[in-house]
C-alpha atoms as a PDB file:
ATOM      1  CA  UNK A   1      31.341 -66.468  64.508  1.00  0.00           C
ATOM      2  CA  UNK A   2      27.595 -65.258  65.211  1.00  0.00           C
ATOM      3  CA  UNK A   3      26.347 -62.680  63.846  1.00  0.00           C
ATOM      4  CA  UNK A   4      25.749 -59.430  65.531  1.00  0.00           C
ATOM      5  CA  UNK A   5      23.542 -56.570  64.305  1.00  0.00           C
ATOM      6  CA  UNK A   6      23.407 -58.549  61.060  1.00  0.00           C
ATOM      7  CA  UNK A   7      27.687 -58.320  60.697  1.00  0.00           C
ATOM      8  CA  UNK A   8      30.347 -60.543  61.560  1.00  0.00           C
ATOM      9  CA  UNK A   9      32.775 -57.889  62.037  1.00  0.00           C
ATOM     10  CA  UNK A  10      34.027 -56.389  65.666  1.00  0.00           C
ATOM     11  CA  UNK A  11      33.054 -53.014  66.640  1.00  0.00           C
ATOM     12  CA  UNK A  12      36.207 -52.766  69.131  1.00  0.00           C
ATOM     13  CA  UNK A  13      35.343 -49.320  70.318  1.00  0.00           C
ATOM     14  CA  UNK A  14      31.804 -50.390  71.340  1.00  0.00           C
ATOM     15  CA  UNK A  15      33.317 -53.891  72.167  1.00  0.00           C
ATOM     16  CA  UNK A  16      30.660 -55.783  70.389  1.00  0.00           C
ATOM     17  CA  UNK A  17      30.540 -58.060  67.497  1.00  0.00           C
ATOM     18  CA  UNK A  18      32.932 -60.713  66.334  1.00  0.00           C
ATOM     19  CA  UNK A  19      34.754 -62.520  68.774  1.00  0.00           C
ATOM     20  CA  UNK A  20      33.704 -61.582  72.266  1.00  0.00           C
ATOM     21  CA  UNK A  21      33.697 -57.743  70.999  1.00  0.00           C
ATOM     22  CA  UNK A  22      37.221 -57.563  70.909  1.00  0.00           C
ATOM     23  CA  UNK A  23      40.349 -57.848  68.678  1.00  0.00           C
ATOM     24  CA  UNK A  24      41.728 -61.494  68.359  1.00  0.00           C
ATOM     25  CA  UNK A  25      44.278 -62.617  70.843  1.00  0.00           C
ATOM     26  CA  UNK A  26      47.257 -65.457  70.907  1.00  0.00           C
ATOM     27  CA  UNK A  27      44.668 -68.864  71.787  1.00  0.00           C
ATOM     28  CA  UNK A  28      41.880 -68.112  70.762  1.00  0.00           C
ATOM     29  CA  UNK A  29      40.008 -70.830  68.851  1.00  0.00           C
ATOM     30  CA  UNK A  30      37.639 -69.797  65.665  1.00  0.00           C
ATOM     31  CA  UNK A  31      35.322 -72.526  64.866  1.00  0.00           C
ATOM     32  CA  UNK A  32      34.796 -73.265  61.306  1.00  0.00           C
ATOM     33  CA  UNK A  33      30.758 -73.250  59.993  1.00  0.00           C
ATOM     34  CA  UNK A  34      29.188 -76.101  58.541  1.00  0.00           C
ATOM     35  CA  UNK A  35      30.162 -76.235  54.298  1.00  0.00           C
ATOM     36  CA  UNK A  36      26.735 -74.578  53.406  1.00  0.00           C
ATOM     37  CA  UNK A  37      27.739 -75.707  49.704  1.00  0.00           C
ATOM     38  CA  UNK A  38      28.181 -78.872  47.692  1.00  0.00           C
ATOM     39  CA  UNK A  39      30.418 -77.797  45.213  1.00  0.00           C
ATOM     40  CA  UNK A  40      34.353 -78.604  45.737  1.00  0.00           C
ATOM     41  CA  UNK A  41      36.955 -76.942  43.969  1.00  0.00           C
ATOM     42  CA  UNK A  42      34.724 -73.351  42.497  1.00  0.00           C
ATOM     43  CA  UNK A  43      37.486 -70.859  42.191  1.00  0.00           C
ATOM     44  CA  UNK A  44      36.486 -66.811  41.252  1.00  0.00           C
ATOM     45  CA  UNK A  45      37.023 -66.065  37.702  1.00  0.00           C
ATOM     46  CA  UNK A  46      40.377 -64.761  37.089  1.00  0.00           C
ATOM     47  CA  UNK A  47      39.791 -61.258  36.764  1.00  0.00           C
ATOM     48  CA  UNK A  48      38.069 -60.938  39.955  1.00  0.00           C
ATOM     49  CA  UNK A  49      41.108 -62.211  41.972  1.00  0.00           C
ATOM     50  CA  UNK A  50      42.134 -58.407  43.535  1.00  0.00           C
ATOM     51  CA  UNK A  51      46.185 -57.449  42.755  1.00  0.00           C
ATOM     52  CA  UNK A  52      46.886 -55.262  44.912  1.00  0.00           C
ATOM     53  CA  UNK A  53      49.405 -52.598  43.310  1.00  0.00           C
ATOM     54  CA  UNK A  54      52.366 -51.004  45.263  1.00  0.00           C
ATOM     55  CA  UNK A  55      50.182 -47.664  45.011  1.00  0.00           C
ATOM     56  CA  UNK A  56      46.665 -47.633  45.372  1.00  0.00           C
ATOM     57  CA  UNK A  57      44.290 -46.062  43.384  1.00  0.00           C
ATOM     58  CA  UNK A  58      41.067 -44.246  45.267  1.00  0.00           C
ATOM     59  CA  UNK A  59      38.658 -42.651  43.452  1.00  0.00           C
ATOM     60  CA  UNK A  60      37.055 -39.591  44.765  1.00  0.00           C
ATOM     61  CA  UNK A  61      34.370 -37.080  44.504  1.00  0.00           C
ATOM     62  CA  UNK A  62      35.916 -33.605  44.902  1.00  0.00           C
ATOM     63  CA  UNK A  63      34.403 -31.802  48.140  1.00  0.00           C
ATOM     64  CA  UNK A  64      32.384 -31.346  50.068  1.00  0.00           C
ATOM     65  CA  UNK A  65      35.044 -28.821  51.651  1.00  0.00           C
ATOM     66  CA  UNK A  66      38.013 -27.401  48.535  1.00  0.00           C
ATOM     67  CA  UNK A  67      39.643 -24.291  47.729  1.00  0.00           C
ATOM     68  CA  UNK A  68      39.712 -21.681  47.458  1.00  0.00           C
ATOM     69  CA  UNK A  69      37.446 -21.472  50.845  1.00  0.00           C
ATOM     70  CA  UNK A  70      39.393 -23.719  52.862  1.00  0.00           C
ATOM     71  CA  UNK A  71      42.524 -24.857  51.744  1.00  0.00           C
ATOM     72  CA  UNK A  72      44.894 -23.108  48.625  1.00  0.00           C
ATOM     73  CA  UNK A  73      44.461 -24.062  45.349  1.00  0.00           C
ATOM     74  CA  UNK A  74      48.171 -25.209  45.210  1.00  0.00           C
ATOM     75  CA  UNK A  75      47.716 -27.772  48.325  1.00  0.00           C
ATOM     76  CA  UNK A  76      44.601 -29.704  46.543  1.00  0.00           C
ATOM     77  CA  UNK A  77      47.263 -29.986  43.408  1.00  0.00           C
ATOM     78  CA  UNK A  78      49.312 -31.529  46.169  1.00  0.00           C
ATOM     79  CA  UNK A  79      46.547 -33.630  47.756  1.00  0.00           C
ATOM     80  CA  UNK A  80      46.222 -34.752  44.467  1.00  0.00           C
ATOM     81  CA  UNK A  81      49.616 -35.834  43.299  1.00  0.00           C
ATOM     82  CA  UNK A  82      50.696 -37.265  46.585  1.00  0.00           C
ATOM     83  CA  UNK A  83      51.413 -41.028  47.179  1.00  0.00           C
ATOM     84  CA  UNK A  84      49.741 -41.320  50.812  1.00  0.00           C
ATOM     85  CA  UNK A  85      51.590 -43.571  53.288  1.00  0.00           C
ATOM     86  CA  UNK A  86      49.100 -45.141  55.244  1.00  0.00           C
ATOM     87  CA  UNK A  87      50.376 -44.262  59.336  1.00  0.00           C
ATOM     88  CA  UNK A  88      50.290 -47.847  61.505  1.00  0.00           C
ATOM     89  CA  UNK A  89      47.432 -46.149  64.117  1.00  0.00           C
ATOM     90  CA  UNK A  90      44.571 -46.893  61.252  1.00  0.00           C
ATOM     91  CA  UNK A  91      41.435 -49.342  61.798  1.00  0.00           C
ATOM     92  CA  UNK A  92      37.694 -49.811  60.527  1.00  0.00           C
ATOM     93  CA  UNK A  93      37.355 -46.128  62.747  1.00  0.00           C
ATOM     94  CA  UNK A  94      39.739 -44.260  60.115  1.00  0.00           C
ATOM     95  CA  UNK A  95      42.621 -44.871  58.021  1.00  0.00           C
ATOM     96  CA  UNK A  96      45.254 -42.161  59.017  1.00  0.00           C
ATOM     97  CA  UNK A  97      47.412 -40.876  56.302  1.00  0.00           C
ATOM     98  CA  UNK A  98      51.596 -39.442  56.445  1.00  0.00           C
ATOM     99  CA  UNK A  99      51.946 -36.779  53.616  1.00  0.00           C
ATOM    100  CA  UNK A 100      52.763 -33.153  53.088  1.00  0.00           C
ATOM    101  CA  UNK A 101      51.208 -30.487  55.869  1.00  0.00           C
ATOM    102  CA  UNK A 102      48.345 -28.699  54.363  1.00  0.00           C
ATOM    103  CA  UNK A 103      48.163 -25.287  53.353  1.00  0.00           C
ATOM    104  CA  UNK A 104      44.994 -23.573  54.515  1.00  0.00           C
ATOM    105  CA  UNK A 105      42.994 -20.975  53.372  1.00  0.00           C
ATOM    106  CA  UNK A 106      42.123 -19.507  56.586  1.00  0.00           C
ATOM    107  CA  UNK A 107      44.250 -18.688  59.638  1.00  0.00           C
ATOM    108  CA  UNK A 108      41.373 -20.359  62.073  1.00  0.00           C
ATOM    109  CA  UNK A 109      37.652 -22.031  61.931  1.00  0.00           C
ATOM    110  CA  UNK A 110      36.741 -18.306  63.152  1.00  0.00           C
ATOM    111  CA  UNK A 111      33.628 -19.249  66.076  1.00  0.00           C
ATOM    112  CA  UNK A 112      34.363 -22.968  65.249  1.00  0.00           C
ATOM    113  CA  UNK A 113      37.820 -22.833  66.823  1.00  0.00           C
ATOM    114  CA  UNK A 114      41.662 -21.728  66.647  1.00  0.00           C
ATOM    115  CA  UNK A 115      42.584 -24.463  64.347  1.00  0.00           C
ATOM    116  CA  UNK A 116      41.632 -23.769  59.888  1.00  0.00           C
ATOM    117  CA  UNK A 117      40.590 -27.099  59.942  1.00  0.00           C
ATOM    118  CA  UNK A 118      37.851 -26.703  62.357  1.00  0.00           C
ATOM    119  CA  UNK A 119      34.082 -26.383  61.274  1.00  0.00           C
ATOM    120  CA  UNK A 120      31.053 -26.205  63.358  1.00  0.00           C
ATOM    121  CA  UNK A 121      30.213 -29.825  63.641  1.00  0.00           C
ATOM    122  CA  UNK A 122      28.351 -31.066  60.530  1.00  0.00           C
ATOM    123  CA  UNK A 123      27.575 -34.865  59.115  1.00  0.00           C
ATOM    124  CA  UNK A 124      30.312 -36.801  57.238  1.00  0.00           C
ATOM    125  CA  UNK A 125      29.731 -39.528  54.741  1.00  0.00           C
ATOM    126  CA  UNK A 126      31.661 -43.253  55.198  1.00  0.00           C
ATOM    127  CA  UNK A 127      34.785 -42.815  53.114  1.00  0.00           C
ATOM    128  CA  UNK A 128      35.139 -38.545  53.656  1.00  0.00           C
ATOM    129  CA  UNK A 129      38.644 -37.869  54.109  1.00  0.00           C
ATOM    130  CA  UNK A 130      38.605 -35.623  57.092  1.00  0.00           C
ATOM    131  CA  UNK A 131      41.366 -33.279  58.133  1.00  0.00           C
ATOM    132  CA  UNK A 132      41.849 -33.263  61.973  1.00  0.00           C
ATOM    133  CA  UNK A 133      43.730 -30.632  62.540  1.00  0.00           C
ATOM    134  CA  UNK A 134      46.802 -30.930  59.914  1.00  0.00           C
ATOM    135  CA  UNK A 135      46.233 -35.114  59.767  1.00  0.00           C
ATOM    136  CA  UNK A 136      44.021 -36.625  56.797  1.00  0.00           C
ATOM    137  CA  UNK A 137      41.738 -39.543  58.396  1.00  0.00           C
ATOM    138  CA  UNK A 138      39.968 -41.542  55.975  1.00  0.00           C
ATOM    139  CA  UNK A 139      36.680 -42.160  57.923  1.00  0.00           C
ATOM    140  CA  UNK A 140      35.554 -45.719  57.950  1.00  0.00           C
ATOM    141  CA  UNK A 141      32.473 -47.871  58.971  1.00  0.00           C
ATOM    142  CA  UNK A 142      33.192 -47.425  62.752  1.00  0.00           C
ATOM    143  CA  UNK A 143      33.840 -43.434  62.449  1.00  0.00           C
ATOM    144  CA  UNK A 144      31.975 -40.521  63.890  1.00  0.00           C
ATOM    145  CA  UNK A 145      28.947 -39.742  61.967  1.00  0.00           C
ATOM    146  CA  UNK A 146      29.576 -35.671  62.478  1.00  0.00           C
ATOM    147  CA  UNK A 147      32.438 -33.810  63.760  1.00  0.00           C
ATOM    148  CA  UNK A 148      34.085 -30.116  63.260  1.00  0.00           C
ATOM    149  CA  UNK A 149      36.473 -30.910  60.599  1.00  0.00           C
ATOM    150  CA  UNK A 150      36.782 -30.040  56.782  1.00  0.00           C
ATOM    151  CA  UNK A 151      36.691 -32.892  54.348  1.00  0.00           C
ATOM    152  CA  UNK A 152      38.527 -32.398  50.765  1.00  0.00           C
ATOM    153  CA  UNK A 153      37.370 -35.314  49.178  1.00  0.00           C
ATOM    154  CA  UNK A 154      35.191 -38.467  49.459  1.00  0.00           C
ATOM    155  CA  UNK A 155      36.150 -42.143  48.049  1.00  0.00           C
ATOM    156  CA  UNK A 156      33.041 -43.187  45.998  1.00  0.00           C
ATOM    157  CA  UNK A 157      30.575 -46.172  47.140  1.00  0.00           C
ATOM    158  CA  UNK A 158      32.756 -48.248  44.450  1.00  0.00           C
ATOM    159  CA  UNK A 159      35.667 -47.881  45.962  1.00  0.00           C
ATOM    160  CA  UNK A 160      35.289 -48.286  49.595  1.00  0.00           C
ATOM    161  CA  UNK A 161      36.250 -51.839  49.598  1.00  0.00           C
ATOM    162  CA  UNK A 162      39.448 -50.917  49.476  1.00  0.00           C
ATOM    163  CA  UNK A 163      39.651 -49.028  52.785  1.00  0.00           C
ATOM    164  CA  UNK A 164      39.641 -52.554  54.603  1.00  0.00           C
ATOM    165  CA  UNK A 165      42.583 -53.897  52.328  1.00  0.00           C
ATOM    166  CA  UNK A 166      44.496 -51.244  53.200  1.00  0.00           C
ATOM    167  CA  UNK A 167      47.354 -51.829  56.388  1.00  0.00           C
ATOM    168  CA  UNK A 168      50.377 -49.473  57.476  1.00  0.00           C
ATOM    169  CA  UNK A 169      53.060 -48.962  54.938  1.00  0.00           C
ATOM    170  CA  UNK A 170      50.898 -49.134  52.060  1.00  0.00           C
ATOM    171  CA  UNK A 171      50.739 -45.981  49.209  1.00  0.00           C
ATOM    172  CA  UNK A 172      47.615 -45.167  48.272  1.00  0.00           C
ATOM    173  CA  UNK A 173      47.007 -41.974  45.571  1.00  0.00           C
ATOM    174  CA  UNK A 174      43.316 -40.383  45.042  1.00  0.00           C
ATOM    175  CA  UNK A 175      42.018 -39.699  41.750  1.00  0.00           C
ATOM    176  CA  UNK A 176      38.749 -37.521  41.239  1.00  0.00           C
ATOM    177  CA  UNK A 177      36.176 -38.569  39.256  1.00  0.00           C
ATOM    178  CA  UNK A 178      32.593 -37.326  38.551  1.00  0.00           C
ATOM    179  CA  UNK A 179      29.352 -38.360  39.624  1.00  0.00           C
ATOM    180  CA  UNK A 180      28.121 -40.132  36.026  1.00  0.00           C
ATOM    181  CA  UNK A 181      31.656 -41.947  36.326  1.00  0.00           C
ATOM    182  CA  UNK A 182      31.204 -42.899  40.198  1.00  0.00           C
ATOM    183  CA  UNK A 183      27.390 -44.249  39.621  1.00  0.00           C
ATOM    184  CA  UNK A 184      28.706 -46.534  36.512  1.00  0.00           C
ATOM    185  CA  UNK A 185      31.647 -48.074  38.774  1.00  0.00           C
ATOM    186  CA  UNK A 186      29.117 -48.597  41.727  1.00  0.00           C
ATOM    187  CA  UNK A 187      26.730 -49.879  39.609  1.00  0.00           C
ATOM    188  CA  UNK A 188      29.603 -52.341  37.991  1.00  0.00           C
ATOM    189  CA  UNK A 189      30.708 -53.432  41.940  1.00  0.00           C
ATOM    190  CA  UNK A 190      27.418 -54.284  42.671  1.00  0.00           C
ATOM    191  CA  UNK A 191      27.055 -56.506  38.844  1.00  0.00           C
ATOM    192  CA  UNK A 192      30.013 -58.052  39.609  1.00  0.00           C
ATOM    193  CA  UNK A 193      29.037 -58.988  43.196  1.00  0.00           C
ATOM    194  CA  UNK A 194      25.481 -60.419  42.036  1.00  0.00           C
ATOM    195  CA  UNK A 195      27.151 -62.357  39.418  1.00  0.00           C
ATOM    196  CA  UNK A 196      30.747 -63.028  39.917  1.00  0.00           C
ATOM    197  CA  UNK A 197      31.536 -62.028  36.612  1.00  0.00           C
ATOM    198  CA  UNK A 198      33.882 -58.907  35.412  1.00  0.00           C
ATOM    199  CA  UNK A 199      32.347 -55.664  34.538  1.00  0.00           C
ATOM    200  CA  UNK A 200      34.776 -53.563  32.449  1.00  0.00           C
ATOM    201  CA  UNK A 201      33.543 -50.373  32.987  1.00  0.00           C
ATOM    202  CA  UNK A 202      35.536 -47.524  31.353  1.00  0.00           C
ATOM    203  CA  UNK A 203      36.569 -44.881  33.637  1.00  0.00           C
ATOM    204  CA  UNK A 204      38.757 -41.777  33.336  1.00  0.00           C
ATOM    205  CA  UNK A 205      40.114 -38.782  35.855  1.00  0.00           C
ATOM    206  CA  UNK A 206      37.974 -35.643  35.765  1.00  0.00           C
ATOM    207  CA  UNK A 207      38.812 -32.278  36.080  1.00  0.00           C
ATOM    208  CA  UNK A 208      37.945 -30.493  39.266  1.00  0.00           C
ATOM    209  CA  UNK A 209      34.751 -28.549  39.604  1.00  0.00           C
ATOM    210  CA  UNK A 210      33.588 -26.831  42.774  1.00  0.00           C
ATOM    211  CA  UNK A 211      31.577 -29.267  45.032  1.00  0.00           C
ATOM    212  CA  UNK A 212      28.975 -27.038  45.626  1.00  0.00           C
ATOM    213  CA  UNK A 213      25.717 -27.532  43.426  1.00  0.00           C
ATOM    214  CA  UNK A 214      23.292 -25.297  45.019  1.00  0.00           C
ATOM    215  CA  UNK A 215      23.093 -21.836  46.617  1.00  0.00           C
ATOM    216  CA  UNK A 216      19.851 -19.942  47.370  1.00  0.00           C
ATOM    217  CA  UNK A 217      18.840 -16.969  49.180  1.00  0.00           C
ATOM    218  CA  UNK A 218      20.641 -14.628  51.068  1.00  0.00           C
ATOM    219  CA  UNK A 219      22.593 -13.709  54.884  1.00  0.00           C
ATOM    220  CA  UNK A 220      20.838 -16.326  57.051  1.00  0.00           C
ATOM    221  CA  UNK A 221      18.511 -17.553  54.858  1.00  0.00           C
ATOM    222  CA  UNK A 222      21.120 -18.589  52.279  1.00  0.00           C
ATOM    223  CA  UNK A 223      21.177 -22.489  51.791  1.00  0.00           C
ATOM    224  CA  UNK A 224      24.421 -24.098  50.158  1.00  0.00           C
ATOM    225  CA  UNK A 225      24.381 -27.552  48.742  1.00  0.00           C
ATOM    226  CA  UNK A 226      27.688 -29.567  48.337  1.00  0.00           C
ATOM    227  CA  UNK A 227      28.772 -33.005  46.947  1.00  0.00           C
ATOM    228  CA  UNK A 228      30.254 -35.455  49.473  1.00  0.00           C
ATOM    229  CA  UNK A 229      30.599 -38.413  47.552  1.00  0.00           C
ATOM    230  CA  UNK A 230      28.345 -39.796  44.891  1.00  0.00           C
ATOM    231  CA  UNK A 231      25.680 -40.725  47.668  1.00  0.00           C
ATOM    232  CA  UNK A 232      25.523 -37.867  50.058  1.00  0.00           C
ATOM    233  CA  UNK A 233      24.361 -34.371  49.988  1.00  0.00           C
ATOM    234  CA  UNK A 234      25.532 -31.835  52.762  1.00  0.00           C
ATOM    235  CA  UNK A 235      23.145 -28.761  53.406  1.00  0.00           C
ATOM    236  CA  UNK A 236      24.761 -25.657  55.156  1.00  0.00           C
ATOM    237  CA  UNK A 237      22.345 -22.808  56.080  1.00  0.00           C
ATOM    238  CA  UNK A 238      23.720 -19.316  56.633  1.00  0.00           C
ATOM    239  CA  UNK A 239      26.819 -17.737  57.096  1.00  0.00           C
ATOM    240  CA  UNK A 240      29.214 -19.963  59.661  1.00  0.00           C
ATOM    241  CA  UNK A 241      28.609 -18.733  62.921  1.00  0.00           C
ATOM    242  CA  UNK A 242      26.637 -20.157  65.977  1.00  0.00           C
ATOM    243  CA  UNK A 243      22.991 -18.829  65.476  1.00  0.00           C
ATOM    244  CA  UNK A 244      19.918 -20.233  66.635  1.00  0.00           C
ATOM    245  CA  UNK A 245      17.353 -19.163  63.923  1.00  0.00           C
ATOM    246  CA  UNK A 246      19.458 -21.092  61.761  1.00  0.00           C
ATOM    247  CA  UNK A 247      20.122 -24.034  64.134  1.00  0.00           C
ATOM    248  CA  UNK A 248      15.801 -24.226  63.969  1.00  0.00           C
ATOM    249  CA  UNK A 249      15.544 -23.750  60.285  1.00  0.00           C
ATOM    250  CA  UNK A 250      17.663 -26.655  59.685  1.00  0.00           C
ATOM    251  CA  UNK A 251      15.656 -28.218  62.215  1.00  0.00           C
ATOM    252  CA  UNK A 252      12.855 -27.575  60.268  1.00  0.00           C
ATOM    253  CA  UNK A 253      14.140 -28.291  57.112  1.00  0.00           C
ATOM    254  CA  UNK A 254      15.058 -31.912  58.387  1.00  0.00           C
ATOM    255  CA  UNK A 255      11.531 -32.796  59.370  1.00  0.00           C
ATOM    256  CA  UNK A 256      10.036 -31.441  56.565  1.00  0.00           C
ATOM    257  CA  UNK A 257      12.383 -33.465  54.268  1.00  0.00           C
ATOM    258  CA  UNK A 258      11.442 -36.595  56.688  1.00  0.00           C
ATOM    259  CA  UNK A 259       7.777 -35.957  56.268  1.00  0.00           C
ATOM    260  CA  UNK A 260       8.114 -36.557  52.185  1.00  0.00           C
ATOM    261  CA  UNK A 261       9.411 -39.960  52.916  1.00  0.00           C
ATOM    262  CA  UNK A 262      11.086 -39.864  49.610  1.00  0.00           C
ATOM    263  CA  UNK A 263      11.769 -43.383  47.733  1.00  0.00           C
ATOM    264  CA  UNK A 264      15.623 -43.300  47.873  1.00  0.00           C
ATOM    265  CA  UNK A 265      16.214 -41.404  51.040  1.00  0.00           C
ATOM    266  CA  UNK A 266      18.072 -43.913  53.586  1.00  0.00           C
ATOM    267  CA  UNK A 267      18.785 -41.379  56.170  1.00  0.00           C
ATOM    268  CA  UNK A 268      19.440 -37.646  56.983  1.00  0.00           C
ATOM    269  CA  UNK A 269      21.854 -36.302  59.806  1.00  0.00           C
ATOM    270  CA  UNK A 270      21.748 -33.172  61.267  1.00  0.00           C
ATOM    271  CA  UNK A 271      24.675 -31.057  62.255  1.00  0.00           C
ATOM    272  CA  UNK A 272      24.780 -27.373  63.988  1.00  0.00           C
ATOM    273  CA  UNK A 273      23.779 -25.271  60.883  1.00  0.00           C
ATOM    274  CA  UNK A 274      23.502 -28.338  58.352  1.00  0.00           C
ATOM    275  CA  UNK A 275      22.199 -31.534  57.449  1.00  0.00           C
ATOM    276  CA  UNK A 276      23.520 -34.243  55.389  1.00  0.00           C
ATOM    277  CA  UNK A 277      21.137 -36.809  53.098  1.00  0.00           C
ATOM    278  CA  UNK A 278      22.463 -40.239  52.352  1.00  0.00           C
ATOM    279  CA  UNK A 279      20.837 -41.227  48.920  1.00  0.00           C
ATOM    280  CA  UNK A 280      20.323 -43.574  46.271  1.00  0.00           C
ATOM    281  CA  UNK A 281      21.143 -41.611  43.283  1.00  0.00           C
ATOM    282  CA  UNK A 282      19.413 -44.592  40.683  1.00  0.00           C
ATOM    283  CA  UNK A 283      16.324 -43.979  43.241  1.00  0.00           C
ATOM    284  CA  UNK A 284      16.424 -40.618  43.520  1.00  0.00           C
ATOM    285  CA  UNK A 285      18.602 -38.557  40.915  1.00  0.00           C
ATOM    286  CA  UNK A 286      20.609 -35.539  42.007  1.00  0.00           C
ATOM    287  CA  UNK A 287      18.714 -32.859  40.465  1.00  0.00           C
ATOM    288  CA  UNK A 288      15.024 -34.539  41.874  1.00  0.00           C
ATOM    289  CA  UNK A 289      16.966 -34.526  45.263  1.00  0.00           C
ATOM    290  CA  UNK A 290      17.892 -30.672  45.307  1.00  0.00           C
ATOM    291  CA  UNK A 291      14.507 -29.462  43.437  1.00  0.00           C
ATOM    292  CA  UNK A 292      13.123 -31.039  46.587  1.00  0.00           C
ATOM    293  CA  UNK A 293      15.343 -29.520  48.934  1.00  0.00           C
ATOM    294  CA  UNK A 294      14.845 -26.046  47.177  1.00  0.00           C
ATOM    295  CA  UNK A 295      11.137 -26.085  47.818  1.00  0.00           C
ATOM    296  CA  UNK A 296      11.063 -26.748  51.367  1.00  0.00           C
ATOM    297  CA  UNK A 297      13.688 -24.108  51.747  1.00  0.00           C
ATOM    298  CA  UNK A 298      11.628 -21.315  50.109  1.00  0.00           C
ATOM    299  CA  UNK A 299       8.646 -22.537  51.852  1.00  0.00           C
ATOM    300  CA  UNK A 300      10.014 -20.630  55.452  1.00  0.00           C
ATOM    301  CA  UNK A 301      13.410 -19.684  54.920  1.00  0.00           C
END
């Protein structure tokens, strides 16, 4: 199988990648690669070999999108202790989930539509679960990059393996942790890979807290910071309504952000009224990241 953008995988949407850009069909004929290896008979270490349980855990960073401003504090306690069926119509675009129908805050996204799930569109992070309308998608690899939907929860960078094990039928349950807890698991995925040898990393569930880390100034210049996952930052300037001013500060903001070039930064999307920043937190900590962000704002906001 060649390689295509540096992946083996098939973009099916696109139709590129893998086998002729396409999902596999009865006849078709994989050729096997030359053994790049010597070694016969190397088998993983024992516990490295992945049991998959009858319900699957996810780990989560809580936001950037909770209650009380979207959905009801009673519905995340839901979200929360809910085994998720995974719905057959799932793929590398989203994993669709069958559970209870949520109960929202709001009675519509107000400019941003009829439906309370809807949002102006704004960035989402791989692994945001994102409610379309009254349907939980687990965004994968091949999902949109922004849309107009809220977004609970995020799986952390540890855990998003797990997305491509999972097929319809399966149970899978989210747990929230926080961010010192997600950067130690990542940090023990990415051991294990460079050595192939376990990384017991103690973990435990955390309480929530609200996912938003940052709020200065006021009306339209207000900027709000939130969590969404243990890599990305989403910025939201003003109140939530279509607005040019604040459509060209975020502009700004973007391009002044840009122009720091910041060790640690991989890349920043803009939305209507936000921006997201994909991170390396090791890199760049959390707090460096929004002292940043806080003096560009005040610098024309």
């Amino acid at each position: 199988m060649p390689d295509y953008l540096g992946s083996k995988s098939t973009f099916t949407l696109g139709q590129f990648g893998g086998h002729g850009g396409r999902a596999l069909r009865g006849g078709d004929v994989l050729h096997l690669a030359p053994r790049a290896a010597a070694s016969v008979g190397d088998q993983l270490p024992a516990a490295l070999r992945t049991t998959l349980a009858q319900v699957r855990t996810l780990r989560v960073i809580y936001g950037p999108h909770g209650a009380p401003e979207f959905f009801t504090p009673a519905y995340i306690a839901t979200f929360f202790a809910t085994d998720w069926e995974v719905h057959f119509n799932s793929s590398r675009t989203g994993v669709r989930l069958i559970g209870p129908k949520p109960l929202w805050a709001r009675d519509s996204g107000g400019e941003a539509g009829l439906h309370p799930s809807n949002i102006h569109d704004n960035p989402y992070a791989v692994g945001a679960v994102d409610f379309t309308g009254d349907m939980p998608v687990i965004l994968g690899p091949d999902g949109p990059s922004l849309g107009g939907f809220v977004c609970p929860v995020t799986v952390i960078e540890a855990d998003l393996w797990q997305l491509g094990q999972l097929k319809a039928g399966d149970k899978v349950r989210f747990v929230a942790v926080d961010l010192p807890t997600a950067r130690r698991l990542a940090q023990g995925r990415h051991a294990e890979l460079a050595t192939l040898s376990h990384q017991a990393i103690a973990w435990q569930p955390a309480p929530l807290t609200s996912p938003v880390v940052m709020t200065c100034g006021e009306a339209d210049k207000r900027l709000v910071a939130r969590l969404s996952g243990d890599t990305h930052l989403l910025l939201e300037a003003g109140e939530p309504e279509l607005d040019l001013v604040l459509r060209f500060r975020i502009h700004a903001l973007m391009q002044a952000l840009e122009a720091q070039s910041a060790e640690g930064v991989i890349d920043i999307t803009p939305g209507i009224r936000s921006l997201q920043i994909h991170f390396q937190p090791e890199t760049l900590p959390l707090e460096t990241l929004l002292a940043r962000v806080r003096g560009e704002w005040s610098t024309f906001a």
